[in-house]
C-alpha atoms as a PDB file:
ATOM      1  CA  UNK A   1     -14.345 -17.033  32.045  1.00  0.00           C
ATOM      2  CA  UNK A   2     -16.105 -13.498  30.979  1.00  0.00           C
ATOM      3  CA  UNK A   3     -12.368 -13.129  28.974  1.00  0.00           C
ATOM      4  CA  UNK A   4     -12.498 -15.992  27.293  1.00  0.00           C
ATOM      5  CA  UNK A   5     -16.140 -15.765  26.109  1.00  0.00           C
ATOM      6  CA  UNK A   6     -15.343 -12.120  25.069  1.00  0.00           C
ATOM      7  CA  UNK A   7     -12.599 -13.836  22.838  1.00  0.00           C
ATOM      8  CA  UNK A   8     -15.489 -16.355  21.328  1.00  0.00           C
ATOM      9  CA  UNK A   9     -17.594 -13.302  20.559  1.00  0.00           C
ATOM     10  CA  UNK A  10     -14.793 -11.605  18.580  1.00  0.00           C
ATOM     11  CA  UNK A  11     -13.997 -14.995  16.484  1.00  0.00           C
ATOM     12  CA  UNK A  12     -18.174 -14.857  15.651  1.00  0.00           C
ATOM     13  CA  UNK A  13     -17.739 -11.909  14.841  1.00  0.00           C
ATOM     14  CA  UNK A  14     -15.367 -12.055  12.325  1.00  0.00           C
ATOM     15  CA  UNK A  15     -17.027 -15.566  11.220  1.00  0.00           C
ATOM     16  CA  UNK A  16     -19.226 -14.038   8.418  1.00  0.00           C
ATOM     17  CA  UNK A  17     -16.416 -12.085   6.869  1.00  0.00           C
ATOM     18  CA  UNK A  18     -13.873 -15.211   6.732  1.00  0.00           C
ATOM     19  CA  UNK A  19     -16.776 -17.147   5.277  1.00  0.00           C
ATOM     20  CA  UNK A  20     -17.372 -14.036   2.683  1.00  0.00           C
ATOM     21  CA  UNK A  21     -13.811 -13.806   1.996  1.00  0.00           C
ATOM     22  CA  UNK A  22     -12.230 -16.846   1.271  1.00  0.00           C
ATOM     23  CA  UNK A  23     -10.222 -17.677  -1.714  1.00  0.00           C
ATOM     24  CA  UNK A  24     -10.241 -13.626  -2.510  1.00  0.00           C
ATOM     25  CA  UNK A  25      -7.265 -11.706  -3.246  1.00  0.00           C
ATOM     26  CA  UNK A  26      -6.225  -9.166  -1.056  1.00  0.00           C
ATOM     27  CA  UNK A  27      -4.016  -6.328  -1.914  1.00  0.00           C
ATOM     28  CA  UNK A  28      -2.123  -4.651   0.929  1.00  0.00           C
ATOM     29  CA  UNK A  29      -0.183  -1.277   0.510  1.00  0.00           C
ATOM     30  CA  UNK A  30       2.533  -1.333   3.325  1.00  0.00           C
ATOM     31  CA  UNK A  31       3.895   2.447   4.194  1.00  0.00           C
ATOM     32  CA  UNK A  32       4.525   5.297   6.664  1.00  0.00           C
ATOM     33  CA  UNK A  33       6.543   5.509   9.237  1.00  0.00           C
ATOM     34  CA  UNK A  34       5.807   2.301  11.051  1.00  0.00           C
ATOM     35  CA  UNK A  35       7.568   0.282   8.388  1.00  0.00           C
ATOM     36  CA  UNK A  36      11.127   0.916  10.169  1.00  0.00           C
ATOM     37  CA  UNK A  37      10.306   1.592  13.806  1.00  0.00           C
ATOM     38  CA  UNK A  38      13.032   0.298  16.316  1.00  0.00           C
ATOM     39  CA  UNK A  39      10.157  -1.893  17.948  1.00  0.00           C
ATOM     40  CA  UNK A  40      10.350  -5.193  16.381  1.00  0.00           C
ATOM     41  CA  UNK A  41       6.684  -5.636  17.609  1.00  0.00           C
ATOM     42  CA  UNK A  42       5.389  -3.042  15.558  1.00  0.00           C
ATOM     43  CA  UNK A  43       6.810  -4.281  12.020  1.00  0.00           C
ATOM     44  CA  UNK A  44       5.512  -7.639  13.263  1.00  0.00           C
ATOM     45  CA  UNK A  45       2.032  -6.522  14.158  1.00  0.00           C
ATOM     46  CA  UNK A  46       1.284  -5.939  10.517  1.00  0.00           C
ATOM     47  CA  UNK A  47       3.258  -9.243   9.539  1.00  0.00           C
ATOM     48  CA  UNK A  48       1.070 -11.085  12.163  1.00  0.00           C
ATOM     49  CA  UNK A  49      -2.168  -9.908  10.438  1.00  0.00           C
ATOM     50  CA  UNK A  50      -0.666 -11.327   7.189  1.00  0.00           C
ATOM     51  CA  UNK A  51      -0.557 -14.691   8.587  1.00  0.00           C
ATOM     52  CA  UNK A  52      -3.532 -14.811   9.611  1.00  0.00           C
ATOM     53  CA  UNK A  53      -5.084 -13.865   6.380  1.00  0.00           C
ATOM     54  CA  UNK A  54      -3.134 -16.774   4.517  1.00  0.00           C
ATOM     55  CA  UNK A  55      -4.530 -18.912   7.702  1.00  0.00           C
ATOM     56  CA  UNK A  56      -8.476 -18.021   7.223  1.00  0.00           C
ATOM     57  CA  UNK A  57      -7.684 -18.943   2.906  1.00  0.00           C
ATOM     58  CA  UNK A  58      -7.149 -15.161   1.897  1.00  0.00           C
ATOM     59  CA  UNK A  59      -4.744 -14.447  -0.607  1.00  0.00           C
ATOM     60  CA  UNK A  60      -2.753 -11.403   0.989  1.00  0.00           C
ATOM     61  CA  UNK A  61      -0.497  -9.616  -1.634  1.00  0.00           C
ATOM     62  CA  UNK A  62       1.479  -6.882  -0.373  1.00  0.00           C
ATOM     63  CA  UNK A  63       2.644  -3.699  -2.148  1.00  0.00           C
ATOM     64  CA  UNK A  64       5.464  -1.318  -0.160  1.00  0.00           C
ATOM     65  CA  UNK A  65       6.698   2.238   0.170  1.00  0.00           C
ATOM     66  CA  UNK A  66       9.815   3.257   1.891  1.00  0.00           C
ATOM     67  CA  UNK A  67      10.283   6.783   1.376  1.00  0.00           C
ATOM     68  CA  UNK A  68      11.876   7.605   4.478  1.00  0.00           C
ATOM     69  CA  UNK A  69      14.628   5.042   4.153  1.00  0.00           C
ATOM     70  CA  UNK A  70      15.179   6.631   0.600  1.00  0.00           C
ATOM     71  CA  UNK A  71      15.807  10.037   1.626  1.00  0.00           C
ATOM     72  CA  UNK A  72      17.815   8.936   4.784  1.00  0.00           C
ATOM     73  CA  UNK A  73      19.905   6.593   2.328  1.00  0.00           C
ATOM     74  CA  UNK A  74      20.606   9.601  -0.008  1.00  0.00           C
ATOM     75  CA  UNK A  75      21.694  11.839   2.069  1.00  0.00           C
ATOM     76  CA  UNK A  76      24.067   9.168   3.274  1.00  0.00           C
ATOM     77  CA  UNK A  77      25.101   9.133  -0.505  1.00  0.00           C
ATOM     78  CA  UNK A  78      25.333  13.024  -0.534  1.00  0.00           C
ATOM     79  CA  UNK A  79      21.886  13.253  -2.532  1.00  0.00           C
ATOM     80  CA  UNK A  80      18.997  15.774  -1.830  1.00  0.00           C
ATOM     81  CA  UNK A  81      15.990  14.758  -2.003  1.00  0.00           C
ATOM     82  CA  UNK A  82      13.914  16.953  -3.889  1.00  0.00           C
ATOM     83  CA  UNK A  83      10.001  16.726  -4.266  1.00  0.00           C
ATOM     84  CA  UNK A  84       7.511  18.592  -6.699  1.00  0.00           C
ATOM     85  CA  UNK A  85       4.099  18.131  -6.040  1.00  0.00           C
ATOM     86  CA  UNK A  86       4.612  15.277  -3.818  1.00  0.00           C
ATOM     87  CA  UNK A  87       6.703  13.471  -6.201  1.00  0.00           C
ATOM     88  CA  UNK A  88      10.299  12.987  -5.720  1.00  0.00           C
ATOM     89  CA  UNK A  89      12.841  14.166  -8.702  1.00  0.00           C
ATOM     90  CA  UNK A  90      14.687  11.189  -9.510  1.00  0.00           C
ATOM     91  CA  UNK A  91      18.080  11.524 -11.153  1.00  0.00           C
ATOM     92  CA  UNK A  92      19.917   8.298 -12.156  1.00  0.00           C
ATOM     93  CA  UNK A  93      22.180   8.356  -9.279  1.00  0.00           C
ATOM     94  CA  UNK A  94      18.653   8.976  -7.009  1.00  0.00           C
ATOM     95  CA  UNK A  95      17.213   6.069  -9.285  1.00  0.00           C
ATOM     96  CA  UNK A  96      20.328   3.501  -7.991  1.00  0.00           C
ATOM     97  CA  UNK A  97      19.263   4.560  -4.405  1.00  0.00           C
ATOM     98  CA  UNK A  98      16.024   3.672  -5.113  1.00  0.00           C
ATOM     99  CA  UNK A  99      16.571   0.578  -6.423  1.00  0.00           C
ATOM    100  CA  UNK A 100      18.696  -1.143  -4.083  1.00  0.00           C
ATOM    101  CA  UNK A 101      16.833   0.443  -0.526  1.00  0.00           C
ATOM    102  CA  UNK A 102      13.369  -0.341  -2.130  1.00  0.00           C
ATOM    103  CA  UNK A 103      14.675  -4.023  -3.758  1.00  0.00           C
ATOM    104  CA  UNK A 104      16.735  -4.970  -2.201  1.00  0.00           C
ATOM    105  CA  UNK A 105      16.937  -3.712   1.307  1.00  0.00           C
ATOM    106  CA  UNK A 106      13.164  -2.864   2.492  1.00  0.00           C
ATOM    107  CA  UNK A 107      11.463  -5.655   0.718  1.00  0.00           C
ATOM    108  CA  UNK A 108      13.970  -8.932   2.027  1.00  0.00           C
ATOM    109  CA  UNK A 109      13.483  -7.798   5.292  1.00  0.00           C
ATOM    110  CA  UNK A 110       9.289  -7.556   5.362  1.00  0.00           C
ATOM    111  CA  UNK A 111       9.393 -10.978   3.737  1.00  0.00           C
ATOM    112  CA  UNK A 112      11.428 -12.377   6.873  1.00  0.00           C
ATOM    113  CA  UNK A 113       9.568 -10.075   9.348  1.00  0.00           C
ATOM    114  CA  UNK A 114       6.151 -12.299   7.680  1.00  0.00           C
ATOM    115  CA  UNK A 115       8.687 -15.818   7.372  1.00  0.00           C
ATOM    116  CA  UNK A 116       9.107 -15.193  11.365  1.00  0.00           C
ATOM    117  CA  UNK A 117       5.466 -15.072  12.790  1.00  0.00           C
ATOM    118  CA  UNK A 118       5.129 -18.135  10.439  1.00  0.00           C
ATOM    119  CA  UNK A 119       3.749 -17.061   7.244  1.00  0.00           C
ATOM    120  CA  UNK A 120       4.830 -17.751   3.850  1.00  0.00           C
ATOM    121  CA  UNK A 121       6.344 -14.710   1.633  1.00  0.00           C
ATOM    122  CA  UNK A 122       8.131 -14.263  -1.447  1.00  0.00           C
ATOM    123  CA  UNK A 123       9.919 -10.670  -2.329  1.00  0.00           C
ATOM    124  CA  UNK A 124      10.005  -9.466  -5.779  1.00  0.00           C
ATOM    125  CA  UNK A 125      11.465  -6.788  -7.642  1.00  0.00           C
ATOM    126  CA  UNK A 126       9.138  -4.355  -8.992  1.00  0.00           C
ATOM    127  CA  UNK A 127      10.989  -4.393 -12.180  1.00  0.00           C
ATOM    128  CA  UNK A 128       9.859  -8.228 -12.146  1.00  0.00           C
ATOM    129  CA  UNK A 129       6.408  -7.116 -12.108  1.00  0.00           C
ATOM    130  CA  UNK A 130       5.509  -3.438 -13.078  1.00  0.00           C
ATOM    131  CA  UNK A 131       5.958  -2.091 -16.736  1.00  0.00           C
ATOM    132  CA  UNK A 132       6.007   1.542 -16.797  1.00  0.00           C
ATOM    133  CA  UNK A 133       5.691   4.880 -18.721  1.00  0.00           C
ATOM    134  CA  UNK A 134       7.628   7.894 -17.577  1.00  0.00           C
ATOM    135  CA  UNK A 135       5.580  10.536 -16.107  1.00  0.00           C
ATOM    136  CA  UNK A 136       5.299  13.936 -16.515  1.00  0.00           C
ATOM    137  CA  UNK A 137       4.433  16.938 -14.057  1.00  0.00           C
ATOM    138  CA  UNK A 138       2.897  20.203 -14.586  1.00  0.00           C
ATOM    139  CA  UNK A 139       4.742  23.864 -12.413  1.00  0.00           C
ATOM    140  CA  UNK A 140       2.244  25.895 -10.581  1.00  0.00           C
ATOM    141  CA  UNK A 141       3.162  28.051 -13.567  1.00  0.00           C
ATOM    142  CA  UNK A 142       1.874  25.370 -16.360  1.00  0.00           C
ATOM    143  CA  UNK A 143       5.677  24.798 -17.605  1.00  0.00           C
ATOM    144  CA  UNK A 144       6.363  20.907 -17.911  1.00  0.00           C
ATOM    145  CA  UNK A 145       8.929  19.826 -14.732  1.00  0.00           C
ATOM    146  CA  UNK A 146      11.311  17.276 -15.497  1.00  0.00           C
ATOM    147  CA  UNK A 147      10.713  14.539 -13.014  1.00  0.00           C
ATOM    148  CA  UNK A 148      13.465  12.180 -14.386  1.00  0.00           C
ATOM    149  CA  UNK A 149      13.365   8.046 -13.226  1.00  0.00           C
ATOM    150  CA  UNK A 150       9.647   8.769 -12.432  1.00  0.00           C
ATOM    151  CA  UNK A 151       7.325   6.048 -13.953  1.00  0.00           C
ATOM    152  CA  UNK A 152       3.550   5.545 -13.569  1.00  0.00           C
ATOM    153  CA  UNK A 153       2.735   1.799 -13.702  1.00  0.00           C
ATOM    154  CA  UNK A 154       1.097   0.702 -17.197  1.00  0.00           C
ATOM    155  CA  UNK A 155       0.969  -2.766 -16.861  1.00  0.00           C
ATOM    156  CA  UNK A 156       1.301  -5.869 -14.219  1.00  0.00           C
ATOM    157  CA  UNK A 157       3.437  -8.965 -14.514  1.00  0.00           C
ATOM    158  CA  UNK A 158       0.447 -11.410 -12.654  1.00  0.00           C
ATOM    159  CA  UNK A 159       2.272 -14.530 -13.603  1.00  0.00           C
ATOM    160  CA  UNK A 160       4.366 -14.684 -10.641  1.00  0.00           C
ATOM    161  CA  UNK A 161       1.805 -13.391  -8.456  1.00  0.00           C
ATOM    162  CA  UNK A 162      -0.767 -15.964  -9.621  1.00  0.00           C
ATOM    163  CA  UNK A 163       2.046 -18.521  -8.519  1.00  0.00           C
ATOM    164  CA  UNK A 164       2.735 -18.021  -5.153  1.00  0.00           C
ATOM    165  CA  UNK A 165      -1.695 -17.121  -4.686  1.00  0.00           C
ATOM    166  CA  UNK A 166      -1.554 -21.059  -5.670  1.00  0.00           C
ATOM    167  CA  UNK A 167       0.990 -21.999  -3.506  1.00  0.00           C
ATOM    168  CA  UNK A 168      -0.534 -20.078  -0.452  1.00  0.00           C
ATOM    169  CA  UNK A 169       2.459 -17.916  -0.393  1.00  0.00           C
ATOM    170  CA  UNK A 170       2.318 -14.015   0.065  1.00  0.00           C
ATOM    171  CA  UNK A 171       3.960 -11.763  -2.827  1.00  0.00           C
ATOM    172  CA  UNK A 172       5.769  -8.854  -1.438  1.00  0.00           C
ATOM    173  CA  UNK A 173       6.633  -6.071  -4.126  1.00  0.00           C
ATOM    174  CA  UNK A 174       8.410  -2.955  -4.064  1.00  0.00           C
ATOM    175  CA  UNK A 175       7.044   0.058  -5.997  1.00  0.00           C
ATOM    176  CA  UNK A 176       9.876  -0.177  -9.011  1.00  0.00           C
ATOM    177  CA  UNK A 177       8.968  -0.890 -12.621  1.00  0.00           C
ATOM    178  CA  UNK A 178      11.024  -1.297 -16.137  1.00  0.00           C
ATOM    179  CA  UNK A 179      10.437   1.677 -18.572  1.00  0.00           C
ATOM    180  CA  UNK A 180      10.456   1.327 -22.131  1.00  0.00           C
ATOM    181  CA  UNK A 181      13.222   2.129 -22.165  1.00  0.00           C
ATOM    182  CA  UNK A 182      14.580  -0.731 -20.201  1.00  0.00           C
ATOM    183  CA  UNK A 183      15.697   1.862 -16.879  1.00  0.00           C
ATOM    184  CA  UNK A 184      14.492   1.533 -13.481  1.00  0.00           C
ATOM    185  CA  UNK A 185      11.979   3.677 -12.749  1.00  0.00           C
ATOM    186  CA  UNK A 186      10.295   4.586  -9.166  1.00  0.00           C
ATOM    187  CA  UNK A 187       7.244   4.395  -8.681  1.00  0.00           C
ATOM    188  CA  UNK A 188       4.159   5.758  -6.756  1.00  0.00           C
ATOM    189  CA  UNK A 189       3.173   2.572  -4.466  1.00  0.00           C
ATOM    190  CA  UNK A 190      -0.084   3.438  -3.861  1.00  0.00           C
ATOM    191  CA  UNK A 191      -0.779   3.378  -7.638  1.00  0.00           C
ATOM    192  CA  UNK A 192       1.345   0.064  -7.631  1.00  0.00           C
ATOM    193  CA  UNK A 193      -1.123  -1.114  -5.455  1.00  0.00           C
ATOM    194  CA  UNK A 194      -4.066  -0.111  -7.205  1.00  0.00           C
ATOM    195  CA  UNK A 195      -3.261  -1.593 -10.307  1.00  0.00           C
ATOM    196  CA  UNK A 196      -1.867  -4.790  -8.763  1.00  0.00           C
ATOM    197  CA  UNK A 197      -5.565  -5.126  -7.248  1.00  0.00           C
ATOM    198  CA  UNK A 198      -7.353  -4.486 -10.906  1.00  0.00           C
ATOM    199  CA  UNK A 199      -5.071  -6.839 -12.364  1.00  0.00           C
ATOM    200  CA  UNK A 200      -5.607  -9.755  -9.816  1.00  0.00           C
ATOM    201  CA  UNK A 201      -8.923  -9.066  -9.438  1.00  0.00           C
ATOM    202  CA  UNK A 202      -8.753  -8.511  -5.880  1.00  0.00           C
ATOM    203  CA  UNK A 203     -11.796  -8.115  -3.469  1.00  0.00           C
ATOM    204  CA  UNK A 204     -10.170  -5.750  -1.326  1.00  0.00           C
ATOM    205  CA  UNK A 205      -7.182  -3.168  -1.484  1.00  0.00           C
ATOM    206  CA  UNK A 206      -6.087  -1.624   2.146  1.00  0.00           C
ATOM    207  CA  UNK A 207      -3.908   1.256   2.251  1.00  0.00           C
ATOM    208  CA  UNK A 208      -1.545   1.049   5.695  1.00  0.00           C
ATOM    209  CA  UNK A 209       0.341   4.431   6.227  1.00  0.00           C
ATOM    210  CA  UNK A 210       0.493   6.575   9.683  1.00  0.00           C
ATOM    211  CA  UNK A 211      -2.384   8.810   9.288  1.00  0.00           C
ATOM    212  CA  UNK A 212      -5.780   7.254  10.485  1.00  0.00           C
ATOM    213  CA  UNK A 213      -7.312   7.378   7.334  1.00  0.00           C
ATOM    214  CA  UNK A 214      -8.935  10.507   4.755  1.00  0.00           C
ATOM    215  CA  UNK A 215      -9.042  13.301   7.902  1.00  0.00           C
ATOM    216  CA  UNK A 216     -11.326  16.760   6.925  1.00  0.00           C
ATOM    217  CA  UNK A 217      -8.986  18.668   9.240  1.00  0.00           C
ATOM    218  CA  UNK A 218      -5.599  16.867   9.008  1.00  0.00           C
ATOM    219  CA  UNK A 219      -4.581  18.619  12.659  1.00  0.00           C
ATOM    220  CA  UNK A 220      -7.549  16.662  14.354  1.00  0.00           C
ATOM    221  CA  UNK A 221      -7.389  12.382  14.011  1.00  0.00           C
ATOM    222  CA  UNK A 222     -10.745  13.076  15.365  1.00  0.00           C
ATOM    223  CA  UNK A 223     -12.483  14.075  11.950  1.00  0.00           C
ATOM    224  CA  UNK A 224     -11.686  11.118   9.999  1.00  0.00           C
ATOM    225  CA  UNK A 225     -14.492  10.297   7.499  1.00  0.00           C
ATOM    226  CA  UNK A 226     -15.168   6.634   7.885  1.00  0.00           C
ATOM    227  CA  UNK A 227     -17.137   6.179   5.052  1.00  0.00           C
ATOM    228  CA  UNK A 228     -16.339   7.975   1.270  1.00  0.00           C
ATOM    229  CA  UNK A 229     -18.488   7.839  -1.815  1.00  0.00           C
ATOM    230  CA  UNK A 230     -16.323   7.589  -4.931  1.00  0.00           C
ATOM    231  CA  UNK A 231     -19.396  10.485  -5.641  1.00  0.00           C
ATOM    232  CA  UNK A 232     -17.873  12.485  -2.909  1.00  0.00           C
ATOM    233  CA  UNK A 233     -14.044  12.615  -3.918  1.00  0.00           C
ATOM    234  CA  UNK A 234     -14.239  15.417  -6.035  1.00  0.00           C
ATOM    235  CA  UNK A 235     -16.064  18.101  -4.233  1.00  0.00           C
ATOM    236  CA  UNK A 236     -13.249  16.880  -1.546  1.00  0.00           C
ATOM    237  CA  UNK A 237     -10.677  17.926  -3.676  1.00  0.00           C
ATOM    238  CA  UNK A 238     -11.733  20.941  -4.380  1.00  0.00           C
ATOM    239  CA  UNK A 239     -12.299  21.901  -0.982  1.00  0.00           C
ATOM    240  CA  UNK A 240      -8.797  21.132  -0.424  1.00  0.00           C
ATOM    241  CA  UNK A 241      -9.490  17.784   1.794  1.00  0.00           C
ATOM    242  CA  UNK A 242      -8.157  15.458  -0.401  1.00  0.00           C
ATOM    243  CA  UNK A 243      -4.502  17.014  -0.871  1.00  0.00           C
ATOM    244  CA  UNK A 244      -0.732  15.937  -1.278  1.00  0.00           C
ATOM    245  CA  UNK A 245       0.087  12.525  -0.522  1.00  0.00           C
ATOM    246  CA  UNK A 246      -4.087  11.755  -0.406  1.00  0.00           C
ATOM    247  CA  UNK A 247      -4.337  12.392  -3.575  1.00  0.00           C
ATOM    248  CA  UNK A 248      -2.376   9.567  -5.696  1.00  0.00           C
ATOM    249  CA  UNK A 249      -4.340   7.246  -3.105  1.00  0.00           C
ATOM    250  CA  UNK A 250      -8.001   8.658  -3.729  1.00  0.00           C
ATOM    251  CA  UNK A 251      -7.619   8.318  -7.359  1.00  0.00           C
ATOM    252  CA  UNK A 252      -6.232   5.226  -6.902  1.00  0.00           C
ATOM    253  CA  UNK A 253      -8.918   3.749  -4.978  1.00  0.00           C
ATOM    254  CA  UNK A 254     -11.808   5.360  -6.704  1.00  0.00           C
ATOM    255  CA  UNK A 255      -9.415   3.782 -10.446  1.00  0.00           C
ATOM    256  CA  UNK A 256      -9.678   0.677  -8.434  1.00  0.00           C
ATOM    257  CA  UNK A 257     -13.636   0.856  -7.289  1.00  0.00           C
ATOM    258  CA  UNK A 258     -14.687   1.264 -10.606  1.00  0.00           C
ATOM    259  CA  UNK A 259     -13.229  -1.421 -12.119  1.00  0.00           C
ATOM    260  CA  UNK A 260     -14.510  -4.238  -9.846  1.00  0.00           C
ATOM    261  CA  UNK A 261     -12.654  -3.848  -6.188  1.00  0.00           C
ATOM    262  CA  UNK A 262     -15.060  -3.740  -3.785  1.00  0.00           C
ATOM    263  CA  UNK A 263     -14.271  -2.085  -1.175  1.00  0.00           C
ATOM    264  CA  UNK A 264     -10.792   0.171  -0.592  1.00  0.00           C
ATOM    265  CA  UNK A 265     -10.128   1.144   3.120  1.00  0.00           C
ATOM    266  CA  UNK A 266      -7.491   3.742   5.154  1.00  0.00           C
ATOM    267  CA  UNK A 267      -5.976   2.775   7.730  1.00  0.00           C
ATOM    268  CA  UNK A 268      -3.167   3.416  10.763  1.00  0.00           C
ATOM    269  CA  UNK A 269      -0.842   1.013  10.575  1.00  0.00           C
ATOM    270  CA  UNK A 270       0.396   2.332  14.376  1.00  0.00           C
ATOM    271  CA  UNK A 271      -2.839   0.189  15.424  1.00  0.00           C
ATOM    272  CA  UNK A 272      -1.867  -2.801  16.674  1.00  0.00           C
ATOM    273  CA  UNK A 273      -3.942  -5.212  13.757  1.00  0.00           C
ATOM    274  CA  UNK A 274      -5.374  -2.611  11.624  1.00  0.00           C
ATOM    275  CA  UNK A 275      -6.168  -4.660   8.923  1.00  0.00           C
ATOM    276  CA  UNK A 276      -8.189  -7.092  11.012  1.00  0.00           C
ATOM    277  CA  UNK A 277     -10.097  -4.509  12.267  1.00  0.00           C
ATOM    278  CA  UNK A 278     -10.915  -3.112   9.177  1.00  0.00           C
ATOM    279  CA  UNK A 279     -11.485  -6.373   7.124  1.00  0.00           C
ATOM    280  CA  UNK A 280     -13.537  -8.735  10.690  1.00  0.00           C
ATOM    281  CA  UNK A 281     -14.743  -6.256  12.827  1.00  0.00           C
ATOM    282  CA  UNK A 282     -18.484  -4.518  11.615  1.00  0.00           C
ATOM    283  CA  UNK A 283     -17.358  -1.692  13.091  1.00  0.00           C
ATOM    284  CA  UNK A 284     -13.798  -0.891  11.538  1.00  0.00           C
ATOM    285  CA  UNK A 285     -11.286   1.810  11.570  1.00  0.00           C
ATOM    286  CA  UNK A 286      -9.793   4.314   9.842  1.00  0.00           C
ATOM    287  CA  UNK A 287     -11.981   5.464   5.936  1.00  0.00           C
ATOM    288  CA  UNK A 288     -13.833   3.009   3.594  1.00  0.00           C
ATOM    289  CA  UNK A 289     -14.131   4.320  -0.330  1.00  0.00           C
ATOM    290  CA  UNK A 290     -17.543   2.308  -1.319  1.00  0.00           C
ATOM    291  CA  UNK A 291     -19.013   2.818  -4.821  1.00  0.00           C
END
């Protein structure tokens, strides 16, 4: 009995924030290494929490990575995979790679993975969706780097997104987008995600990835700051706490913040319903980036 009453207190818990949240657009960044573990429970813990955001009347869109299964995929191909400042050099051949693991591979598979615990998905193409210009990179030296098939989103397709939000079915979009010059370009998909979020107007944009959220000593999960001023970010920077990979996602969510999200959280996806925790619980998990 004291097991199932525990279970009413956590559904009246989470009462306030369904009655908050529904009919808002949600905009869900999928990545890290989770995203192709060999445990078919994992991928479908985050597919679960999906579900059960289309169930309560949220609008769940979902943005994802898949960096790991682009490197592993070149170097299949004979490729190296080459990085400068975090970004990875993208030739043409690299660009093909990109295209078909990110399009066509990753992205089919999380729309069954959500089809299978009984949701409602629908993959696209990033080219379908994300215009692009290409971006540029600056040495440690200040000499321009030639990046190559690198874009940085400029503009979102929300036609088909808008579609499937009225048909209570859950976009799923990989981080491509069509230059101006009619290529493929890849994409960062945490600035996908962003901009997908101020385009739809979304109420909330939750990064997934396998770090438990903006750490001030990345050796110790301990020292995670749960709460982040967009005030804050750039003394953070310059301390050398926001770094790498957290940068492109700061700047993202403070872009985001500013222009109308209101809240842009952090978190694990190793725990088992991150995103429920973060979004019900009053206590959440992993960092929050608040105005």
């Amino acid at each position: 009995m004291q097991s199932l009453i525990a279970k009413a207190g956590t559904l009246l818990e989470a009462l306030p924030y369904i009655q908050r949240y529904s009919g808002a657009t949600f905009v869900i960044k999928y990545g890290g290494s989770f995203m192709d573990s060999p445990d078919a429970e994992v991928r479908q813990s985050v597919a679960r929490d999906i579900v059960f955001l289309e169930a309560v009347e949220i609008n769940p869109v979902v943005v994802h990575g898949g960096g790991k299964a682009i490197t592993r995929a070149m170097e299949r191909a004979g490729l190296t995979a080459s990085f400068i400042q975090g970004q990875r050099i993208t030739d043409a051949a690299a660009a093909g790679v990109v295209d078909r693991v990110l399009s066509r591979e990753i992205n089919p598979e999380i729309v069954r993975t959500i089809q299978t615990v009984g949701g409602l998905a629908e993959g696209f193409a990033g080219t379908e969706i994300f215009t692009c210009r290409k971006k540029e990179a600056v040495g440690a030296d200040g000499a321009r780097v030639e990046l190559g098939f690198v874009g940085e989103v400029t503009g979102v397709n929300t036609g088909p997104l808008l579609g499937c939000i009225a048909r209570g079915v859950t976009p799923v979009i990989s981080p491509t987008a069509r230059g101006e010059d009619g290529h493929v370009y890849n994409c960062n998909a945490d600035v996908a995600a962003a901009m997908t979020a101020i385009a739809l107007k979304a109420k909330r944009l939750v990064y997934m990835s396998d770090v438990p959220g903006l750490m001030r000593d990345p050796n110790d999960p301990a020292s995670v700051i749960p709460h982040l001023r967009t005030s804050e970010v750039e003394v953070l920077k310059q301390s050398g706490v926001v770094d790498r990979g957290m940068i492109p996602k700061v700047d993202s969510a403070v872009a985001a913040i500013k222009t109308g999200v209101d809240k842009v959280s952090l978190v694990d996806g190793r725990v088992p319903h991150a995103v429920l925790l973060e979004i019900f619980t009053d206590a959440g998990v992993g960092t929050e980036v608040v105005r």
